[in-house]
N, C-alpha and C. Protein backbone atom coordinates (compact mmCIF):
# COMPACT_ATOMS: atom_id res chain seq x y z
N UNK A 1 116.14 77.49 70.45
CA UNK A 1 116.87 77.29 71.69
C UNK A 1 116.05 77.79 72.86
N UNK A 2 115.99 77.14 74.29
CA UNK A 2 115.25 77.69 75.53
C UNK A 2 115.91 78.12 75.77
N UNK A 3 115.49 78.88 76.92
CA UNK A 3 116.15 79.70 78.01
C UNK A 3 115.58 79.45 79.34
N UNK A 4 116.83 79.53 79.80
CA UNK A 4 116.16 79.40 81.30
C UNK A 4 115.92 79.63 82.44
N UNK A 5 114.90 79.63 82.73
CA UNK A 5 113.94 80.93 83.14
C UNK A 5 114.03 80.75 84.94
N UNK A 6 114.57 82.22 85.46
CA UNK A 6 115.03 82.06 87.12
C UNK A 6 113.85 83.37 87.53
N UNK A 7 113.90 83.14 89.03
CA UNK A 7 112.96 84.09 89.26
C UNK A 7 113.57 85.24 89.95
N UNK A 8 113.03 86.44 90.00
CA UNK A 8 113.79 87.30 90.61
C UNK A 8 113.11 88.39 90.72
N UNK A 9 112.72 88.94 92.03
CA UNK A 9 111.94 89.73 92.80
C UNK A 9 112.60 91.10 92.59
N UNK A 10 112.08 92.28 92.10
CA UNK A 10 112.70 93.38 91.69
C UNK A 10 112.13 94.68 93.34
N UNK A 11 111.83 93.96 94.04
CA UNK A 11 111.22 95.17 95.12
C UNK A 11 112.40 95.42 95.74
N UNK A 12 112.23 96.60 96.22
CA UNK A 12 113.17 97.04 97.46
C UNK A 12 112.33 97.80 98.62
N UNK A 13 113.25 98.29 99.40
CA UNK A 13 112.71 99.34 100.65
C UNK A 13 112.29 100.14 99.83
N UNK A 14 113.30 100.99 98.77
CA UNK A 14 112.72 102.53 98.85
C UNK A 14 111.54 102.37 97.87
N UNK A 15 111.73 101.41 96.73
CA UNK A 15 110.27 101.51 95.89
C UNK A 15 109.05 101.15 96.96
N UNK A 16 109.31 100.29 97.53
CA UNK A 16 107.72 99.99 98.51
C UNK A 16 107.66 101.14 99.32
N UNK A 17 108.66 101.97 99.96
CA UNK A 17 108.60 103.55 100.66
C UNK A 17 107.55 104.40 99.69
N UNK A 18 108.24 104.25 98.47
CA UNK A 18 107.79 104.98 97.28
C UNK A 18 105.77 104.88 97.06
N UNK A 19 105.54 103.28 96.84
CA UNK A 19 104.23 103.01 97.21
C UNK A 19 103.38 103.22 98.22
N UNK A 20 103.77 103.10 99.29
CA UNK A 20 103.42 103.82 100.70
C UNK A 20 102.99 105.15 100.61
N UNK A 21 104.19 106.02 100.18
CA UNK A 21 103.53 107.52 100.04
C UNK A 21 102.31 108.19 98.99
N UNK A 22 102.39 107.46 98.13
CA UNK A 22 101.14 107.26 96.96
C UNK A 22 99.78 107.22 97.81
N UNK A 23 99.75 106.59 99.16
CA UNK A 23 98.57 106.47 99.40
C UNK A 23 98.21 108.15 100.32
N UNK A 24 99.24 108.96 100.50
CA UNK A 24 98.84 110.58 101.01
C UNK A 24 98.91 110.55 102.74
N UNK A 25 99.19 111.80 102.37
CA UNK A 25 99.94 111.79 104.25
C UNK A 25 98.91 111.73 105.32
N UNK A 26 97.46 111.95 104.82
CA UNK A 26 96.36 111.90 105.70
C UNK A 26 96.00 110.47 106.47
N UNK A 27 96.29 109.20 105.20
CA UNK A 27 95.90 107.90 105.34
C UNK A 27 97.34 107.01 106.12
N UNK A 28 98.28 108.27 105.68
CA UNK A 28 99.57 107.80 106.10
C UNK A 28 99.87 107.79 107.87
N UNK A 29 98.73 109.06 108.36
CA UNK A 29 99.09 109.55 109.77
C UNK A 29 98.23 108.60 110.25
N UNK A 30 96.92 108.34 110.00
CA UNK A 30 95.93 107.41 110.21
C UNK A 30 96.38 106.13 110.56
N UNK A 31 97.33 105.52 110.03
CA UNK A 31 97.43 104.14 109.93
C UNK A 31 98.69 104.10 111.59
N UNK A 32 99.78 105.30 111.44
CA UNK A 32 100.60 105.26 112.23
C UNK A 32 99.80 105.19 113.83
N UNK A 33 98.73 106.30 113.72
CA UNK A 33 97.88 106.70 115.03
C UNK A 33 97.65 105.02 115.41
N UNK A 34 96.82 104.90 114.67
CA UNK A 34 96.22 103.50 115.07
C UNK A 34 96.87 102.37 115.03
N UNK A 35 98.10 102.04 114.59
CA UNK A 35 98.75 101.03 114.42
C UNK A 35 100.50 100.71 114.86
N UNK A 36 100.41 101.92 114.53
CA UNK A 36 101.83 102.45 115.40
C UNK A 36 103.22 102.17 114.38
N UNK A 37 102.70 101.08 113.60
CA UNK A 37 104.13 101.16 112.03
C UNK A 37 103.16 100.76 110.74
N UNK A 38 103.64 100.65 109.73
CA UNK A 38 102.94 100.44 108.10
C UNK A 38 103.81 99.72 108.25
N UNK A 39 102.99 97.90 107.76
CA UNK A 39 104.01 96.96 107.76
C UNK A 39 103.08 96.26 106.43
N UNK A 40 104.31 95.86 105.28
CA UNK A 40 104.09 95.68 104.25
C UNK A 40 104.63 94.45 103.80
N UNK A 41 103.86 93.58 102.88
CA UNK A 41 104.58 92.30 102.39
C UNK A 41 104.94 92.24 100.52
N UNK A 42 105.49 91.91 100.21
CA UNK A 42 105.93 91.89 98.65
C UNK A 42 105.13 90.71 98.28
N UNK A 43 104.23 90.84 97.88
CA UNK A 43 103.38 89.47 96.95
C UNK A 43 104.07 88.54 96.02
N UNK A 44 105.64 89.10 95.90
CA UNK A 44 106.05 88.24 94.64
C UNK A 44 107.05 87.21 95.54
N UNK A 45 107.45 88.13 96.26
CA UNK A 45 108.96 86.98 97.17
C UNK A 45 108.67 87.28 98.72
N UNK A 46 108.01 87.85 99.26
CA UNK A 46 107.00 87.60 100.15
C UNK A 46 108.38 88.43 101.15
N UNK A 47 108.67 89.10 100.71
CA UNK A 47 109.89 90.25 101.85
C UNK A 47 108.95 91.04 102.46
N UNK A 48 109.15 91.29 103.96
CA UNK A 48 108.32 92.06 104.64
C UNK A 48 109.10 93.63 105.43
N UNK A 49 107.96 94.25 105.05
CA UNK A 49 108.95 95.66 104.94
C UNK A 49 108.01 96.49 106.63
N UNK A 50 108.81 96.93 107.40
CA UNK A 50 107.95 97.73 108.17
C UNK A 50 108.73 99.65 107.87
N UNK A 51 107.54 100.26 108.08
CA UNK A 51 108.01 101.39 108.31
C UNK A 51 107.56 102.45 109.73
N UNK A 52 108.09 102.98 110.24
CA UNK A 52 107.98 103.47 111.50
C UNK A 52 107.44 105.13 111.60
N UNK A 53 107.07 105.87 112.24
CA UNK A 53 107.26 107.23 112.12
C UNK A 53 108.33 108.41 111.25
N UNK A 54 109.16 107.57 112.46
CA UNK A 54 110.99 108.23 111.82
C UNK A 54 110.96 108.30 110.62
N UNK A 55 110.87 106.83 109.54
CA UNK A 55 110.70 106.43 108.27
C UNK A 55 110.27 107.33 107.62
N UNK A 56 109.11 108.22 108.11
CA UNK A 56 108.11 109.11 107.21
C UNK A 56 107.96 110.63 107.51
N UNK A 57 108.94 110.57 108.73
CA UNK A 57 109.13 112.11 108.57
C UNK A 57 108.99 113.34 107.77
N UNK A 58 110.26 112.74 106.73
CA UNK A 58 110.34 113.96 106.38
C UNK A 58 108.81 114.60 105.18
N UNK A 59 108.61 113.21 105.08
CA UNK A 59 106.97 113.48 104.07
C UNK A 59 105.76 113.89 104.78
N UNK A 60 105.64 113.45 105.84
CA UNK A 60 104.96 113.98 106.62
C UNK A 60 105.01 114.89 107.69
N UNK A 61 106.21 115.50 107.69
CA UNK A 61 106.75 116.59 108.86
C UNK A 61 106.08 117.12 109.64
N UNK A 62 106.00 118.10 110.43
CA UNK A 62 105.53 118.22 112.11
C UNK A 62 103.89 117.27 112.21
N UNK A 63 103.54 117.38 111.17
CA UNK A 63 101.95 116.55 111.76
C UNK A 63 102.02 115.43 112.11
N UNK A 64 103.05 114.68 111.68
CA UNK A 64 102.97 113.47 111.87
C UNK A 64 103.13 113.17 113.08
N UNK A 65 103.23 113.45 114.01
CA UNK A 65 103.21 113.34 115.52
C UNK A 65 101.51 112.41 115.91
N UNK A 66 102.17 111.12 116.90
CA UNK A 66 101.61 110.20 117.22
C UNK A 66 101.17 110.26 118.46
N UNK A 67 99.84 110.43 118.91
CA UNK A 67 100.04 110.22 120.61
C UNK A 67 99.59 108.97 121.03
């Protein structure tokens, strides 16, 4: 017997949050300085995720300050 086969994108905000912080708060402040948000796309269903300062606070606390 087949089955039949649907597609279905398992990402969310907080796991791609989750991937984001993997890359360390140094590369994390870096990207904000210069870019001003971390904006991310899902390769499988193509959802586009931005994250802001606020977003990363609390992982990155007082340093994270942007000028």
């Amino acid at each position: 017997d087949g089955k039949t086969m649907q597609f279905g994108c398992s990402c969310t905000r907080q796991r791609t949050l989750s991937a984001i912080l993997s890359m360390g708060a140094e590369e994390l402040r870096e990207i904000l300085s210069e870019q001003g948000v971390i904006k991310t796309e899902c390769q499988f269903c193509a959802e586009t995720y931005e994250f802001q300062k606020e977003d990363l606070d609390d992982y990155l606390g007082d340093q994270a300050q942007t000028h």
